[in-house]
PDB file of N, CA and C in Angstrom:
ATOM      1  N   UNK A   1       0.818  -1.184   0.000  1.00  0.00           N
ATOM      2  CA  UNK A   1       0.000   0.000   0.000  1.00  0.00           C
ATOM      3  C   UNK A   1       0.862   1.248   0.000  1.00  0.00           C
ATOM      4  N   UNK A   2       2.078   1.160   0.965  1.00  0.00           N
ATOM      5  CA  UNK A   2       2.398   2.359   1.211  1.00  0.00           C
ATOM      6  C   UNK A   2       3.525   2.643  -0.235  1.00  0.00           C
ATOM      7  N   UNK A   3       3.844   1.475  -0.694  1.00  0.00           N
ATOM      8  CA  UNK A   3       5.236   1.446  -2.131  1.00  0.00           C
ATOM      9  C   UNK A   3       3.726   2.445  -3.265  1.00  0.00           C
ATOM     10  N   UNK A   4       2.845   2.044  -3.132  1.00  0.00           N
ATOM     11  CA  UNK A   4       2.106   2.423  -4.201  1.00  0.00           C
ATOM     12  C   UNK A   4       1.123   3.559  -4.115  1.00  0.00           C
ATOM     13  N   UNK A   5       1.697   4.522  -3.124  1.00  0.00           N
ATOM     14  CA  UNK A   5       1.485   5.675  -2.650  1.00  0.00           C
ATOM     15  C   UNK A   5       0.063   6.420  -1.840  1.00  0.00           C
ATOM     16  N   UNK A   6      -0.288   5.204  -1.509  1.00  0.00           N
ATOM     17  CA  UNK A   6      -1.541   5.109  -0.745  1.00  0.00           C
ATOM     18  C   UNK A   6      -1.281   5.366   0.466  1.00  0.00           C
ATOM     19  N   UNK A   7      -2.385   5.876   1.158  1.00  0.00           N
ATOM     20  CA  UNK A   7      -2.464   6.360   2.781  1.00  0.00           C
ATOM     21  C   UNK A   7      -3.336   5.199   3.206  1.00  0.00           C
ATOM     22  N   UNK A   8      -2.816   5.069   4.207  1.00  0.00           N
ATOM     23  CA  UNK A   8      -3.406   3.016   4.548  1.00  0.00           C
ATOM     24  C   UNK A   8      -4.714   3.327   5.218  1.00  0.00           C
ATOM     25  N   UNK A   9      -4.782   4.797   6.372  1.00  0.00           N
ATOM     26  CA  UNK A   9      -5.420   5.241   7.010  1.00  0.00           C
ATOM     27  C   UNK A   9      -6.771   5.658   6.150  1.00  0.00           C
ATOM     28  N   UNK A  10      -6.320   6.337   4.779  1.00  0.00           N
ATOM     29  CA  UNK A  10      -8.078   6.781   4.297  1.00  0.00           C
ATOM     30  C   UNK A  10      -8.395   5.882   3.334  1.00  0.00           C
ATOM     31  N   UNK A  11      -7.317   4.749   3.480  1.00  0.00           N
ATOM     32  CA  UNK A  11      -7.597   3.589   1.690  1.00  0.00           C
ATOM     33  C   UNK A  11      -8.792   2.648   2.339  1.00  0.00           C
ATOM     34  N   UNK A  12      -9.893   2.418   1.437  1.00  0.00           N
ATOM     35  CA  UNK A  12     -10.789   1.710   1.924  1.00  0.00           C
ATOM     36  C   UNK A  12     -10.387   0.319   1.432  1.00  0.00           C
ATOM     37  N   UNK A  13     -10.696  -0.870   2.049  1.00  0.00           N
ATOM     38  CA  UNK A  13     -10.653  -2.127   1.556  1.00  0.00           C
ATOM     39  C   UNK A  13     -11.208  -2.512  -0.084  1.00  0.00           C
ATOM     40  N   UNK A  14     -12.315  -1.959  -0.185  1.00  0.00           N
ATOM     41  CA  UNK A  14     -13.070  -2.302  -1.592  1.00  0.00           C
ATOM     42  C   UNK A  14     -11.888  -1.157  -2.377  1.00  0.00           C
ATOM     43  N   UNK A  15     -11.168  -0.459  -2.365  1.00  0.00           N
ATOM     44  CA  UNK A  15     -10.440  -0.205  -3.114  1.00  0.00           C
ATOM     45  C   UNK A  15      -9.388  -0.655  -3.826  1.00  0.00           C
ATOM     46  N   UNK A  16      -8.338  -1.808  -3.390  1.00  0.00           N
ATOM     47  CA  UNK A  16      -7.652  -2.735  -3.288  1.00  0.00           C
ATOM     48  C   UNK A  16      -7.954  -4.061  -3.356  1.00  0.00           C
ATOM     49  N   UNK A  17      -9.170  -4.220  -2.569  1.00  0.00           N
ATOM     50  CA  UNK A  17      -9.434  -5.695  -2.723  1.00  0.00           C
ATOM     51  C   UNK A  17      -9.731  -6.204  -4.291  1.00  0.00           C
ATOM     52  N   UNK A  18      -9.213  -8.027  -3.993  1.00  0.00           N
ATOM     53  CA  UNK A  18      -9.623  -8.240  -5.362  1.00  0.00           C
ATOM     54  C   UNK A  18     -11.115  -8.745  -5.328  1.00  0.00           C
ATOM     55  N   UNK A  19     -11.520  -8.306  -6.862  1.00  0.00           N
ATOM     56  CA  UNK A  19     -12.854  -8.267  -7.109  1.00  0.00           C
ATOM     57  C   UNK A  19     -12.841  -9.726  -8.534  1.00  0.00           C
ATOM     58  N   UNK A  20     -14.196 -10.500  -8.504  1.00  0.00           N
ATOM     59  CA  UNK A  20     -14.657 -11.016  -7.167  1.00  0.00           C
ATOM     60  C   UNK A  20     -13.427 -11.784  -6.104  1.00  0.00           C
ATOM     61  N   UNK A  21     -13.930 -11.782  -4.985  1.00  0.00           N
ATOM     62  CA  UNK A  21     -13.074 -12.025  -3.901  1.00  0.00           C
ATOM     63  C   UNK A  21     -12.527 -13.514  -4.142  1.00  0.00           C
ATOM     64  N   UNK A  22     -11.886 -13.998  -4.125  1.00  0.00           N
ATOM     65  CA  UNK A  22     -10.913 -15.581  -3.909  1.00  0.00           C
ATOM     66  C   UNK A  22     -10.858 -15.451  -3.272  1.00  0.00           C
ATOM     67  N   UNK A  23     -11.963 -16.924  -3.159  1.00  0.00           N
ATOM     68  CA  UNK A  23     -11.631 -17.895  -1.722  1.00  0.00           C
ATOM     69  C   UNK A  23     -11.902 -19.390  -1.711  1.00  0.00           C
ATOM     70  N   UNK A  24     -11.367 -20.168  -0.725  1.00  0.00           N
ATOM     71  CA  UNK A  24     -11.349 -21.604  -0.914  1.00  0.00           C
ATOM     72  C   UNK A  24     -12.800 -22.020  -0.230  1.00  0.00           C
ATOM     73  N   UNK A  25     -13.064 -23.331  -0.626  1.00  0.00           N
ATOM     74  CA  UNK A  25     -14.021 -24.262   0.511  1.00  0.00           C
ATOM     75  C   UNK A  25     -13.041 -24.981   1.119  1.00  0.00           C
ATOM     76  N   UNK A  26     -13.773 -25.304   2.616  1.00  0.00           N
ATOM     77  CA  UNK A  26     -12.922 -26.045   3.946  1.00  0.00           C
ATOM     78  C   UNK A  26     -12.878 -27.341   2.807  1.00  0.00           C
ATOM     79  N   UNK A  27     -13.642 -27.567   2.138  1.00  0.00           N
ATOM     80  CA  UNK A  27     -13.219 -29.223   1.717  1.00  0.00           C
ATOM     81  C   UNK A  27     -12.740 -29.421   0.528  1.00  0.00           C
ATOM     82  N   UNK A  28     -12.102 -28.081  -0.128  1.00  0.00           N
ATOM     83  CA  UNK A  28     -10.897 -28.039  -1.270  1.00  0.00           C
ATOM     84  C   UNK A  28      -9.555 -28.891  -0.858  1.00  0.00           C
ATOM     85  N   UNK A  29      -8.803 -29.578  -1.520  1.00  0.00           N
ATOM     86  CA  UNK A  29      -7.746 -30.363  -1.621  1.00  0.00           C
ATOM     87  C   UNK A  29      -6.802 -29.287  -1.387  1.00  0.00           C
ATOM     88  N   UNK A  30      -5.324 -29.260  -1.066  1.00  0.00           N
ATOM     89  CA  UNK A  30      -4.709 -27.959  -1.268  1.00  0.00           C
ATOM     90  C   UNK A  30      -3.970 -27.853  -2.130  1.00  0.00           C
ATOM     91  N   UNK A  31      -4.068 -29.097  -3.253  1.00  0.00           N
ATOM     92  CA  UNK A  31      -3.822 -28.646  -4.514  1.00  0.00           C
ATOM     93  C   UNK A  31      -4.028 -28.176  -5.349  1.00  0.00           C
ATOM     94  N   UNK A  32      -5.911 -27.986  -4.956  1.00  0.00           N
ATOM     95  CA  UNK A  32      -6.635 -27.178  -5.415  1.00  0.00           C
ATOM     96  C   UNK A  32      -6.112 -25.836  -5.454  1.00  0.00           C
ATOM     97  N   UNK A  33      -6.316 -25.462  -3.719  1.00  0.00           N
ATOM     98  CA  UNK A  33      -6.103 -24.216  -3.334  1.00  0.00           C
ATOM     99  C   UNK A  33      -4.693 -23.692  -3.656  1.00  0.00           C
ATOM    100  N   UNK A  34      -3.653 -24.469  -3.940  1.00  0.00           N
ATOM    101  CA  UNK A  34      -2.505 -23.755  -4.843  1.00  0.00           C
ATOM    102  C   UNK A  34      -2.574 -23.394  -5.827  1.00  0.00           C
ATOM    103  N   UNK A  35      -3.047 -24.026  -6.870  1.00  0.00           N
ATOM    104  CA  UNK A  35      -3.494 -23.907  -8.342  1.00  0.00           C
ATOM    105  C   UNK A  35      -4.255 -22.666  -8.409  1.00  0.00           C
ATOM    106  N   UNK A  36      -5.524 -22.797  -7.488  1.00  0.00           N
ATOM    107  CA  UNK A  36      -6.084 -21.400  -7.312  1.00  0.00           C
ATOM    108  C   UNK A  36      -5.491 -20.085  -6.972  1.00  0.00           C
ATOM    109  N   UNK A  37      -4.458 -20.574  -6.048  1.00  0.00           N
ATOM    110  CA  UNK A  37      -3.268 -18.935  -5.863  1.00  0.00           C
ATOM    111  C   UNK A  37      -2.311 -18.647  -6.620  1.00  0.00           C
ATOM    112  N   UNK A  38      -1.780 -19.982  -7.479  1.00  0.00           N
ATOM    113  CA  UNK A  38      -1.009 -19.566  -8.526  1.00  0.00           C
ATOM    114  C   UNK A  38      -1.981 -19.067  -9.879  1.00  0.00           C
ATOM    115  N   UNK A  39      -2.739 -19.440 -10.425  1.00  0.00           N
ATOM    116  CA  UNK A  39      -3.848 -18.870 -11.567  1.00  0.00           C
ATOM    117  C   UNK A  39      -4.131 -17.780 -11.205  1.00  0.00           C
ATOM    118  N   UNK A  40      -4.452 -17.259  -9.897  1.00  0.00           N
ATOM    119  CA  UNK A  40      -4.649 -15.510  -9.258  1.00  0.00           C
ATOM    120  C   UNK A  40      -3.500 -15.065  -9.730  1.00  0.00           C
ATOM    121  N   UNK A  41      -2.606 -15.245  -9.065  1.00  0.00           N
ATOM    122  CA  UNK A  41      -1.747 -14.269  -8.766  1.00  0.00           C
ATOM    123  C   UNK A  41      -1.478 -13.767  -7.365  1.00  0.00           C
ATOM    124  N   UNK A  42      -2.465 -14.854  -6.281  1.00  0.00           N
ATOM    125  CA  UNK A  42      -2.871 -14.289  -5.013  1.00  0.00           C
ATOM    126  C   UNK A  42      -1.577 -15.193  -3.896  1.00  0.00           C
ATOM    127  N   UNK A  43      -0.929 -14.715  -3.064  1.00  0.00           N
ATOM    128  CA  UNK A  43      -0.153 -15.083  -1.949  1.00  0.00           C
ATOM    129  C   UNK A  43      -1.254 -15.244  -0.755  1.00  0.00           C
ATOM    130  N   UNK A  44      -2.441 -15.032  -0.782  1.00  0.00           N
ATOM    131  CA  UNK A  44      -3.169 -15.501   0.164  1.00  0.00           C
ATOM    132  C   UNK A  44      -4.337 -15.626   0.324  1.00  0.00           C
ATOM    133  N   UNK A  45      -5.448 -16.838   0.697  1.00  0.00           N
ATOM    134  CA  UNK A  45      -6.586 -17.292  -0.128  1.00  0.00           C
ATOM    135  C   UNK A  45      -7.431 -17.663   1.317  1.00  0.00           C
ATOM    136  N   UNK A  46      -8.591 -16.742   1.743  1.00  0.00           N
ATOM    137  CA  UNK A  46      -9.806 -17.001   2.927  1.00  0.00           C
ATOM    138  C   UNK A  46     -10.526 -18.141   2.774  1.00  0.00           C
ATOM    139  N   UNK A  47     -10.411 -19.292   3.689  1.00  0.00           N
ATOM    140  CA  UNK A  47     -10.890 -19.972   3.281  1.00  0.00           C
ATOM    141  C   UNK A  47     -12.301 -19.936   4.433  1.00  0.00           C
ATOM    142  N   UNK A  48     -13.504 -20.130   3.509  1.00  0.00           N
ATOM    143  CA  UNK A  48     -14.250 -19.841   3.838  1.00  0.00           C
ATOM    144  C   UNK A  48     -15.862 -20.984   4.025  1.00  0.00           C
ATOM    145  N   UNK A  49     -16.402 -21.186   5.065  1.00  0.00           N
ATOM    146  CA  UNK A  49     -17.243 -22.629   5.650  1.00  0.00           C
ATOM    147  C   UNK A  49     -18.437 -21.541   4.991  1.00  0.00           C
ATOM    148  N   UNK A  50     -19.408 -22.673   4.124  1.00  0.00           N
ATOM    149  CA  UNK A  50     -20.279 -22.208   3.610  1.00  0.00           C
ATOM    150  C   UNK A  50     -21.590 -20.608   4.532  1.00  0.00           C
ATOM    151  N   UNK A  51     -21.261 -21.545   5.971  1.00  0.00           N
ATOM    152  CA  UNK A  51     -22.047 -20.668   6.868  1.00  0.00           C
ATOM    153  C   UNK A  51     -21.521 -20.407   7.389  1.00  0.00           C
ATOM    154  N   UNK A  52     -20.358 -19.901   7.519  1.00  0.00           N
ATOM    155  CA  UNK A  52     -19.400 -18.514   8.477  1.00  0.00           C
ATOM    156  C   UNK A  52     -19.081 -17.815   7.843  1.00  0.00           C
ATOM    157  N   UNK A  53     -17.778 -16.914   8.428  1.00  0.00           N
ATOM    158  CA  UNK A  53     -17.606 -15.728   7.866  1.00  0.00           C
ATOM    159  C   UNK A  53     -15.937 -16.663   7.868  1.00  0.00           C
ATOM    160  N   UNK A  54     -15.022 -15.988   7.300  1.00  0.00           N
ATOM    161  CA  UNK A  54     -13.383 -16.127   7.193  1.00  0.00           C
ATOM    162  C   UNK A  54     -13.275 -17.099   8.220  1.00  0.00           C
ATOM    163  N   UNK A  55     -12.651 -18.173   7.841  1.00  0.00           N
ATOM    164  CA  UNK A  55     -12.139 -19.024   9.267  1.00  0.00           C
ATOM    165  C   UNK A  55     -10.812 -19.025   9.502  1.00  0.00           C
ATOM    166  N   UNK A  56     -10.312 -19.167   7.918  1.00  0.00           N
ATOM    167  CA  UNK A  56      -8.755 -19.183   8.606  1.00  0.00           C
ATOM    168  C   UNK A  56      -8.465 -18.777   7.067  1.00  0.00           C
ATOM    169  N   UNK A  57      -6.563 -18.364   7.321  1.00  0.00           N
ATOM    170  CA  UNK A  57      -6.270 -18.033   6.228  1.00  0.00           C
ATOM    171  C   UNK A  57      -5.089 -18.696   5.502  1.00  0.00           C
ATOM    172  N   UNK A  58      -5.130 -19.309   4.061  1.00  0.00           N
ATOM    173  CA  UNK A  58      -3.935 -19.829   3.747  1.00  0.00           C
ATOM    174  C   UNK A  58      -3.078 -19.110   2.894  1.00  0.00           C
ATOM    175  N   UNK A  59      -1.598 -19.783   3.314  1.00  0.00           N
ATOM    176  CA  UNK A  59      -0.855 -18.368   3.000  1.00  0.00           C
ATOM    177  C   UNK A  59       0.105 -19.549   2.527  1.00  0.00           C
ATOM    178  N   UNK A  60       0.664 -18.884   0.742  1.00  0.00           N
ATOM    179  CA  UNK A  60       2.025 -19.673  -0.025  1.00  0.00           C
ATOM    180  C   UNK A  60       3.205 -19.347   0.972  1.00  0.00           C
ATOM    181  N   UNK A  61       3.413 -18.652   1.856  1.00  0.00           N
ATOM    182  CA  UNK A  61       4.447 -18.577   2.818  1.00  0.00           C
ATOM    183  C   UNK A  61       4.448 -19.487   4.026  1.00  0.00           C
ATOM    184  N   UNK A  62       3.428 -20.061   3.633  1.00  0.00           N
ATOM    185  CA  UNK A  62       3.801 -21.498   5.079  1.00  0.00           C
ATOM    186  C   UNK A  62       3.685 -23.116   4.584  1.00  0.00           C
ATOM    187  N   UNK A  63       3.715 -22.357   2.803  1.00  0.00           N
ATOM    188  CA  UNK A  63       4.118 -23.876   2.181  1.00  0.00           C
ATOM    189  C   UNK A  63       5.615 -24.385   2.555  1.00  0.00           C
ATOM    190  N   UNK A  64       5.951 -25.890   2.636  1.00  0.00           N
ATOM    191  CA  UNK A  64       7.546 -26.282   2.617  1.00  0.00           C
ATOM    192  C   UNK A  64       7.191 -27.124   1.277  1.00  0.00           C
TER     193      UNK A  64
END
């Protein structure tokens, strides 16, 4: 945000966010969910239970 000259303080989320939002189901494979972050372009993917909100988040930085 801040390399790309944005004020973090008045930047709204829907400004930045990606549109539509990527996100996984709890019962995606995570080969799925790689494929899905490499085809984005995304380093990090909400994975999300049909009836909640965000549960947890997966991140290509805690792949080995």
């Amino acid at each position: 945000m801040v390399a790309s000259g944005r004020d973090p303080k008045a930047t709204k989320v829907v400004e930045v966010m990606t549109k539509p939002v990527i996100s996984a189901d709890p019962e995606m494979s995570l080969e799925e969910a790689g494929h899905l972050m490499l085809n984005n372009r995304i380093k990090k993917l909400p994975v999300l239970h049909p009836r909640m909100a965000a549960r947890s988040w997966a991140s290509s930085a805690s792949r080995t």
